[in-house]
N, C-alpha and C. Protein backbone atom coordinates (compact mmCIF):
# COMPACT_ATOMS: atom_id res chain seq x y z
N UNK A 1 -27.25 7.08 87.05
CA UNK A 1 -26.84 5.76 87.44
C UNK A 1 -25.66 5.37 86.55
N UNK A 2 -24.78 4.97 87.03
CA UNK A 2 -23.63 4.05 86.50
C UNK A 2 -23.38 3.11 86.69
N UNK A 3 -23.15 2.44 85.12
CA UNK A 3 -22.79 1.20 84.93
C UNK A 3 -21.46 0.83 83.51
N UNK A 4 -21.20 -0.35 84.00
CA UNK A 4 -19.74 -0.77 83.13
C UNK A 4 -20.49 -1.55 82.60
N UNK A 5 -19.84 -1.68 80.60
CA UNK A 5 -20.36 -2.33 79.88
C UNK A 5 -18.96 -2.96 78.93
N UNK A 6 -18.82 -4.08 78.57
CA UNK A 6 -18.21 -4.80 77.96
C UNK A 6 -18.73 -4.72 76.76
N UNK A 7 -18.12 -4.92 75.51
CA UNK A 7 -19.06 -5.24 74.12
C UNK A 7 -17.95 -5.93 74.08
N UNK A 8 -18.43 -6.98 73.29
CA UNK A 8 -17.30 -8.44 73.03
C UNK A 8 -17.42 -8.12 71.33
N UNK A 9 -17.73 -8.11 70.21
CA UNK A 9 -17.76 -7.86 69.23
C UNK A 9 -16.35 -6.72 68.96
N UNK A 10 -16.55 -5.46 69.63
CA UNK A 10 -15.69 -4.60 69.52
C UNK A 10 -14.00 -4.74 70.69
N UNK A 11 -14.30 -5.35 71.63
CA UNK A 11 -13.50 -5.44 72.36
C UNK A 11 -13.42 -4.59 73.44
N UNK A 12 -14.54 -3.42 73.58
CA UNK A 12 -14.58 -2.51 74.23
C UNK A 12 -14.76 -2.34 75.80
N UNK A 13 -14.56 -1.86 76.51
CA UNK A 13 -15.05 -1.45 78.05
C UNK A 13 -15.39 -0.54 78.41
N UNK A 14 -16.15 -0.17 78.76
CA UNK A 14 -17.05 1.54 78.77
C UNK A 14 -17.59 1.56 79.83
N UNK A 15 -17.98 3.01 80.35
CA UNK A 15 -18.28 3.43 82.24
C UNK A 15 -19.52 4.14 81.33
N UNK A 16 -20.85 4.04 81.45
CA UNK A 16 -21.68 4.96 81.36
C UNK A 16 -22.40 5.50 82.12
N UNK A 17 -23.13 6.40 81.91
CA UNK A 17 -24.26 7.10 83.00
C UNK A 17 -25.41 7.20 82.49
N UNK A 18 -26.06 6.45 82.40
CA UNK A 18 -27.64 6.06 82.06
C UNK A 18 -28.51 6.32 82.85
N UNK A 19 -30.34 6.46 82.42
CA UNK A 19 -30.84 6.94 83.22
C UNK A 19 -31.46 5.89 84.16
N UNK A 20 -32.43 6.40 85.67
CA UNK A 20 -32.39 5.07 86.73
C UNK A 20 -33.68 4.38 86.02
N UNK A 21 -34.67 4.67 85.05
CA UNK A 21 -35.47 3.58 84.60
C UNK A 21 -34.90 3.12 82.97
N UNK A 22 -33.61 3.05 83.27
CA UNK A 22 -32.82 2.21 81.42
C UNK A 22 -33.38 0.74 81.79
N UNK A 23 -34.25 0.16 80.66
CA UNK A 23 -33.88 -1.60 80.26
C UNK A 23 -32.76 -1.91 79.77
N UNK A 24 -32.31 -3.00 79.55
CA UNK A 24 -31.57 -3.53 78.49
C UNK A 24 -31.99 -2.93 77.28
N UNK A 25 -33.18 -2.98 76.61
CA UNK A 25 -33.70 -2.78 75.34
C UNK A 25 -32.96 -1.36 75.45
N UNK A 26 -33.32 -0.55 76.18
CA UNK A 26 -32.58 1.25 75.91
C UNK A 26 -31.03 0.99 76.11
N UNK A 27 -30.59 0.67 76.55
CA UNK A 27 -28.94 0.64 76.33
C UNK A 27 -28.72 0.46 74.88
N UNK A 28 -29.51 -1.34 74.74
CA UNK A 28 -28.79 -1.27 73.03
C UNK A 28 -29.22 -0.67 72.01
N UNK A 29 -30.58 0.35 72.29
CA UNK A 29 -30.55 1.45 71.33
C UNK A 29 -30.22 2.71 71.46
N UNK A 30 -29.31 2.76 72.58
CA UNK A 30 -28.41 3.86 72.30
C UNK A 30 -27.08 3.40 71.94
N UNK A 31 -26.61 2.37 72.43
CA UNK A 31 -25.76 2.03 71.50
C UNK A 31 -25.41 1.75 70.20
N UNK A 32 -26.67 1.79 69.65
CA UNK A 32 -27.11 0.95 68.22
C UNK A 32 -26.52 -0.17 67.63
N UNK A 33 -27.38 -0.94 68.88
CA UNK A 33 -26.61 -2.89 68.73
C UNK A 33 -28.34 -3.29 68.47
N UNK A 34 -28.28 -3.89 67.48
CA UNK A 34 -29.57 -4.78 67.29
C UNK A 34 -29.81 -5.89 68.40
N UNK A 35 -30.81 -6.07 68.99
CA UNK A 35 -31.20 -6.69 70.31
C UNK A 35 -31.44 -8.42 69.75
N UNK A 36 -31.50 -8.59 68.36
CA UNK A 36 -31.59 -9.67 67.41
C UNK A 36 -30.35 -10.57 67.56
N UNK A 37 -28.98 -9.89 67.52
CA UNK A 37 -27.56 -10.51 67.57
C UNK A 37 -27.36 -10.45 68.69
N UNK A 38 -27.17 -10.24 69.82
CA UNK A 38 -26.69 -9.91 70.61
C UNK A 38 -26.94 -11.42 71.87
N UNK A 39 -26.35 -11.46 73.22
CA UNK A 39 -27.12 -12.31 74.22
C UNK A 39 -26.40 -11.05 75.51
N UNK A 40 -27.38 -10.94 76.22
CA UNK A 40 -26.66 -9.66 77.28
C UNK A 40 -26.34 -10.19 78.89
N UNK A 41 -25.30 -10.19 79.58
CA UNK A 41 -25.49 -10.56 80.81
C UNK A 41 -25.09 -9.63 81.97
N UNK A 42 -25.38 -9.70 83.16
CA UNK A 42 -25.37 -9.06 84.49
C UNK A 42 -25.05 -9.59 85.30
N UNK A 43 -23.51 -9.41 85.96
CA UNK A 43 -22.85 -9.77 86.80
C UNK A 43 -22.81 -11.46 86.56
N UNK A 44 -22.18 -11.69 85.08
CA UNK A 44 -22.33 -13.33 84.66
C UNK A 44 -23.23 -14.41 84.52
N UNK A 45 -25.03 -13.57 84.54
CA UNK A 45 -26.09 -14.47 84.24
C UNK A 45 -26.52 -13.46 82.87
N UNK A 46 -27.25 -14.32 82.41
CA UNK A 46 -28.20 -13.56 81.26
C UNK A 46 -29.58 -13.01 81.51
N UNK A 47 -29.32 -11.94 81.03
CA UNK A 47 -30.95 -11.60 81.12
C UNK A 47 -31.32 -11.33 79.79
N UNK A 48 -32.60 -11.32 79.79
CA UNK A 48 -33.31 -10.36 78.41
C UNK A 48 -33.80 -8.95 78.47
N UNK A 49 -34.26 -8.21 77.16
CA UNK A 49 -34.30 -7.07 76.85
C UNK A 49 -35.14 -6.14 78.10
N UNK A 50 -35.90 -6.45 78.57
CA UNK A 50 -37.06 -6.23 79.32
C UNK A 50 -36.32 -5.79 81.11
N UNK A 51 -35.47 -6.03 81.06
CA UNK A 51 -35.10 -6.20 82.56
C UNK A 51 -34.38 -4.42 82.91
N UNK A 52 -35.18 -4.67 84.24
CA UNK A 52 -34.64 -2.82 84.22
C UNK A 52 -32.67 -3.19 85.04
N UNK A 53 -31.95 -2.25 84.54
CA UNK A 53 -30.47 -1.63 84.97
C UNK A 53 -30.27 -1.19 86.22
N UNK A 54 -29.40 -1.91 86.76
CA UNK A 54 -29.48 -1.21 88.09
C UNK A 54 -27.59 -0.42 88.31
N UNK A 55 -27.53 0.62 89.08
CA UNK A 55 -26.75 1.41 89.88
C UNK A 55 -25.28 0.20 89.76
N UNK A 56 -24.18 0.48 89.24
CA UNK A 56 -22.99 -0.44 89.29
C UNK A 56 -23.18 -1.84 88.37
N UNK A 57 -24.04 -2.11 87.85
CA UNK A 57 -24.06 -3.34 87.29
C UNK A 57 -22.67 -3.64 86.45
N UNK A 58 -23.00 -4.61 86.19
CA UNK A 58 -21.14 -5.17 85.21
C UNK A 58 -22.14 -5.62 83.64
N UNK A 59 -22.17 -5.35 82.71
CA UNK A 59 -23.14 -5.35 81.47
C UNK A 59 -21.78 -6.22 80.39
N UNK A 60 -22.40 -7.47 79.85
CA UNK A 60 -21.39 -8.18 78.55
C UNK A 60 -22.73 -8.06 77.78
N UNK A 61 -22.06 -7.60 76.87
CA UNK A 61 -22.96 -7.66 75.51
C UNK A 61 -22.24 -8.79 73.98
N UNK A 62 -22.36 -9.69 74.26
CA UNK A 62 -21.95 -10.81 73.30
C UNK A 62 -23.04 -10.88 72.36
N UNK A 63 -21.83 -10.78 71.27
CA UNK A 63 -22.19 -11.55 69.77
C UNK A 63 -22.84 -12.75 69.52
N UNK A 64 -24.37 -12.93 68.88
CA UNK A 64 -24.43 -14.60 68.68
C UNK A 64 -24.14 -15.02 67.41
N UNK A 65 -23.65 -15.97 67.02
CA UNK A 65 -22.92 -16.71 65.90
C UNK A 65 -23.51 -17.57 66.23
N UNK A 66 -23.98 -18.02 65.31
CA UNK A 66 -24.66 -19.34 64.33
C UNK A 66 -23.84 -20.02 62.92
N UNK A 67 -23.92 -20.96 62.55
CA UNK A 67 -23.11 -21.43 61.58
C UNK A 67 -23.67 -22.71 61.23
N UNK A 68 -23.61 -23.08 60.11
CA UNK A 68 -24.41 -24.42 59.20
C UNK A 68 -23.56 -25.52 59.40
């Protein structure tokens, strides 16, 4: 299965080929992005870690920043 992934931290755009039962949670540990920082979305909504990947998806993986 393929899917396009954005990382906003790095600036990156990437085509991968993942397998057809990837979560979110397995992407960002193959990427090795802590699932702690991060907020992830699909085709411009958010989902969480738990949600299975589907065939073409559009993947942003944003940075969360917090500040006092």
């Amino acid at each position: 299965m393929q899917i396009k992934i954005f990382i906003e931290r790095t600036n990156k755009n990437l085509d991968l080929e993942i397998k057809d039962t990837s979560k979110v949670i397995d992407l960002l540990k193959s990427l090795k992005i802590d699932h702690t920082t991060v907020l992830v979305s699909r085709n411009n909504e958010l989902i969480t870690e738990d949600i299975n990947l589907n065939n073409n998806d559009n993947i942003k993986i944003l940075s969360v920043i917090s500040g006092g």
